[in-house]
C-alpha atoms as a PDB file:
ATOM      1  CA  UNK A   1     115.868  68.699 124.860  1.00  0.00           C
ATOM      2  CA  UNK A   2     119.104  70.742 123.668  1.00  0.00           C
ATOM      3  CA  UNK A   3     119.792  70.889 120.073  1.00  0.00           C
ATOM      4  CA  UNK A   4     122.813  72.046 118.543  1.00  0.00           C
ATOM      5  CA  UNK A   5     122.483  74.547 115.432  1.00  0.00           C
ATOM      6  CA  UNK A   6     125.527  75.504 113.234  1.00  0.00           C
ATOM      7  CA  UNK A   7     125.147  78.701 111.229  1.00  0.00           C
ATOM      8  CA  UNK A   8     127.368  79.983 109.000  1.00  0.00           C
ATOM      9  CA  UNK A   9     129.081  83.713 110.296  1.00  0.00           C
ATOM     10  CA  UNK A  10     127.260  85.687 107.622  1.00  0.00           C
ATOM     11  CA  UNK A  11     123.996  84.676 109.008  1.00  0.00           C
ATOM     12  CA  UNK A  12     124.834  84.745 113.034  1.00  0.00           C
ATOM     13  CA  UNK A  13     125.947  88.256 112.067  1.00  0.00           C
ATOM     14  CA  UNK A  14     122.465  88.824 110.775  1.00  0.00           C
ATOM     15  CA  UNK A  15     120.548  87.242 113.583  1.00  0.00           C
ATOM     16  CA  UNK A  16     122.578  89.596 116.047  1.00  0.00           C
ATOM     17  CA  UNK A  17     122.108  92.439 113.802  1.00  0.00           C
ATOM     18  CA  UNK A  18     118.125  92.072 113.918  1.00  0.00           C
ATOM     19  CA  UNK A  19     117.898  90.882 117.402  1.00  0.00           C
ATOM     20  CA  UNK A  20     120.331  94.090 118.512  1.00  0.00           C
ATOM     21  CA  UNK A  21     117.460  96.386 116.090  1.00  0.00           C
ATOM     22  CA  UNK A  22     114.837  94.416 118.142  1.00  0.00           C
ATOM     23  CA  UNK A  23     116.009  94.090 121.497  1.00  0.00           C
ATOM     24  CA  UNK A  24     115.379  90.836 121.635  1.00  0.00           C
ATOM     25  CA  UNK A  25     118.089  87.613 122.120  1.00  0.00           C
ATOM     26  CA  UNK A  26     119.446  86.551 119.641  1.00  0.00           C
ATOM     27  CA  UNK A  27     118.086  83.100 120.706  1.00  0.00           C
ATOM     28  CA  UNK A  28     114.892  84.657 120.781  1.00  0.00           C
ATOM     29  CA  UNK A  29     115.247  85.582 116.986  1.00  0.00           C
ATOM     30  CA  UNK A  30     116.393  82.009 116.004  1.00  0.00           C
ATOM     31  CA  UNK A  31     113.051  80.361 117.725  1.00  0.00           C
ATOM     32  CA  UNK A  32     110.898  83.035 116.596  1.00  0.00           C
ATOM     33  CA  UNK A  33     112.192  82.536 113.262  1.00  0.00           C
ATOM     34  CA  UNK A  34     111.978  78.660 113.347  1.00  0.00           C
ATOM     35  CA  UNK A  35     108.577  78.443 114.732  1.00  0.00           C
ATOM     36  CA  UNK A  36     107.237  80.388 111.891  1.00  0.00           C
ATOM     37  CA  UNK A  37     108.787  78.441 110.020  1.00  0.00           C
ATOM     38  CA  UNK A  38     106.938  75.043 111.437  1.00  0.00           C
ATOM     39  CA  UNK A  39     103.767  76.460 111.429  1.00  0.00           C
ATOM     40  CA  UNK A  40     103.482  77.739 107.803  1.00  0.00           C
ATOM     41  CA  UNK A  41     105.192  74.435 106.740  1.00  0.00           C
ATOM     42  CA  UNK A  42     102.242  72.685 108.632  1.00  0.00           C
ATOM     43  CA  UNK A  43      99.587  74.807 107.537  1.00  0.00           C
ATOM     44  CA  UNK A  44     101.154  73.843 103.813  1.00  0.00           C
ATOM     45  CA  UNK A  45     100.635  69.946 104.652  1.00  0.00           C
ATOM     46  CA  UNK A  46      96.948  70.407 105.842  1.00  0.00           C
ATOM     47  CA  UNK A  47      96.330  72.518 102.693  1.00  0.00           C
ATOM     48  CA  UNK A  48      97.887  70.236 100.749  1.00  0.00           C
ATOM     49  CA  UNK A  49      95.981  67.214 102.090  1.00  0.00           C
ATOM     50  CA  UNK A  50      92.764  68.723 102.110  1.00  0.00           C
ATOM     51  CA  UNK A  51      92.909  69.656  98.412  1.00  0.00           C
ATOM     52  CA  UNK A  52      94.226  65.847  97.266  1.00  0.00           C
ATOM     53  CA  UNK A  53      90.845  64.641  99.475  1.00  0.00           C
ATOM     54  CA  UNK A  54      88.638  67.260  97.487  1.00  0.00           C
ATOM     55  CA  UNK A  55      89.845  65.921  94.364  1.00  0.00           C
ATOM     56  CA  UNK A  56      89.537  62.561  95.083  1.00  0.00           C
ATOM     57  CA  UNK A  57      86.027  63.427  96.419  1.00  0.00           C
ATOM     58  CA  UNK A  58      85.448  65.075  92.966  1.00  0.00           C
ATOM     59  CA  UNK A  59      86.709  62.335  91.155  1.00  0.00           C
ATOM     60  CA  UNK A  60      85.192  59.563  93.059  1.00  0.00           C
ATOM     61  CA  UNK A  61      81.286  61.649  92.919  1.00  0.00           C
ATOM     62  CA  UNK A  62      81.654  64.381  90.196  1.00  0.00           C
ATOM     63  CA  UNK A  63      80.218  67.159  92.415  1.00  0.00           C
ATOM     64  CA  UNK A  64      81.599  70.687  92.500  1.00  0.00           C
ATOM     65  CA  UNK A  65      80.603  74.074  92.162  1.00  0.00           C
ATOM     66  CA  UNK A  66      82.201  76.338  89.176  1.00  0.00           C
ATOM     67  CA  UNK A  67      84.690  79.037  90.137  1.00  0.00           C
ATOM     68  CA  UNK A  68      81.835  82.019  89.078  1.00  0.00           C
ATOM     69  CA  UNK A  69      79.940  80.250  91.792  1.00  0.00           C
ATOM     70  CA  UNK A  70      81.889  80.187  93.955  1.00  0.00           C
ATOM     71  CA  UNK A  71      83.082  84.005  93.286  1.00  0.00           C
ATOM     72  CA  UNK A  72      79.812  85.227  93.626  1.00  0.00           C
ATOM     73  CA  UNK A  73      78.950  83.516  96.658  1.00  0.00           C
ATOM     74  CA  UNK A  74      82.388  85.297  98.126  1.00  0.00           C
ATOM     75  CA  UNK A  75      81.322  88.302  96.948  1.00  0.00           C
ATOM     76  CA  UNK A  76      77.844  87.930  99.001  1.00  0.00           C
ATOM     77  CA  UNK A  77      79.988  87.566 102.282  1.00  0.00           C
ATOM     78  CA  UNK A  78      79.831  90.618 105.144  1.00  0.00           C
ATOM     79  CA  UNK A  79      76.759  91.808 102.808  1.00  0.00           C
ATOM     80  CA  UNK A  80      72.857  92.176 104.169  1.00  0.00           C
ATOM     81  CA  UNK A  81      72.428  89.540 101.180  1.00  0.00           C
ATOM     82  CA  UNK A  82      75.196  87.232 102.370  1.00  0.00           C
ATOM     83  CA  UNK A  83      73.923  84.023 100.966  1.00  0.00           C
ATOM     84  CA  UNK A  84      74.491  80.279 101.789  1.00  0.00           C
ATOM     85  CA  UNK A  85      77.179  78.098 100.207  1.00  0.00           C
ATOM     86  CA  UNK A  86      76.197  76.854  96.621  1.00  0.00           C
ATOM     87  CA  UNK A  87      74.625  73.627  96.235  1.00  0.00           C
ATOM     88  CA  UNK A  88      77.146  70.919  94.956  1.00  0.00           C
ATOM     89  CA  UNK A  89      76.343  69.831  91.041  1.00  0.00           C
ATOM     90  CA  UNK A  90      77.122  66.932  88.832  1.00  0.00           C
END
């Protein structure tokens, strides 16, 4: 599928600029650049939709753990006293 992309001169000089400093295509650069851009944008959805489930889990059941839990659980992590997940509470 070809698409068409319009860029203004300012920023097709920098995209040639960076893919000259590169040695890449310029092409290369632009794809690069826009998958990047797709898969943070993505990753921002799912993050997004799995926080609105976890609150309406919350509000629908009232379980959580606090923040100091869950801090000191991190903290536990790559440790010889890494310790399981806290225990959900009402």
């Amino acid at each position: 599928m070809a698409t068409l992309l319009k860029i203004d001169d300012a920023l097709k000089s920098r995209v040639h600029n960076l893919a000259d400093q590169r040695r890449r295509s310029a092409h290369w650069i632009m794809l690069e650049a826009i998958q990047q851009y797709v898969d943070r944008e993505e990753q921002r959805e799912a993050f997004k939709k799995e926080a609105l489930q976890s609150w309406a889990s919350f509000q629908e059941t009232g379980k959580h753990i606090t923040g100091q839990e869950a801090r000191d659980w991190l903290d536990t992590w790559g440790t010889e006293n890494e310790t399981a997940a806290p225990e959900c509470q009402k």
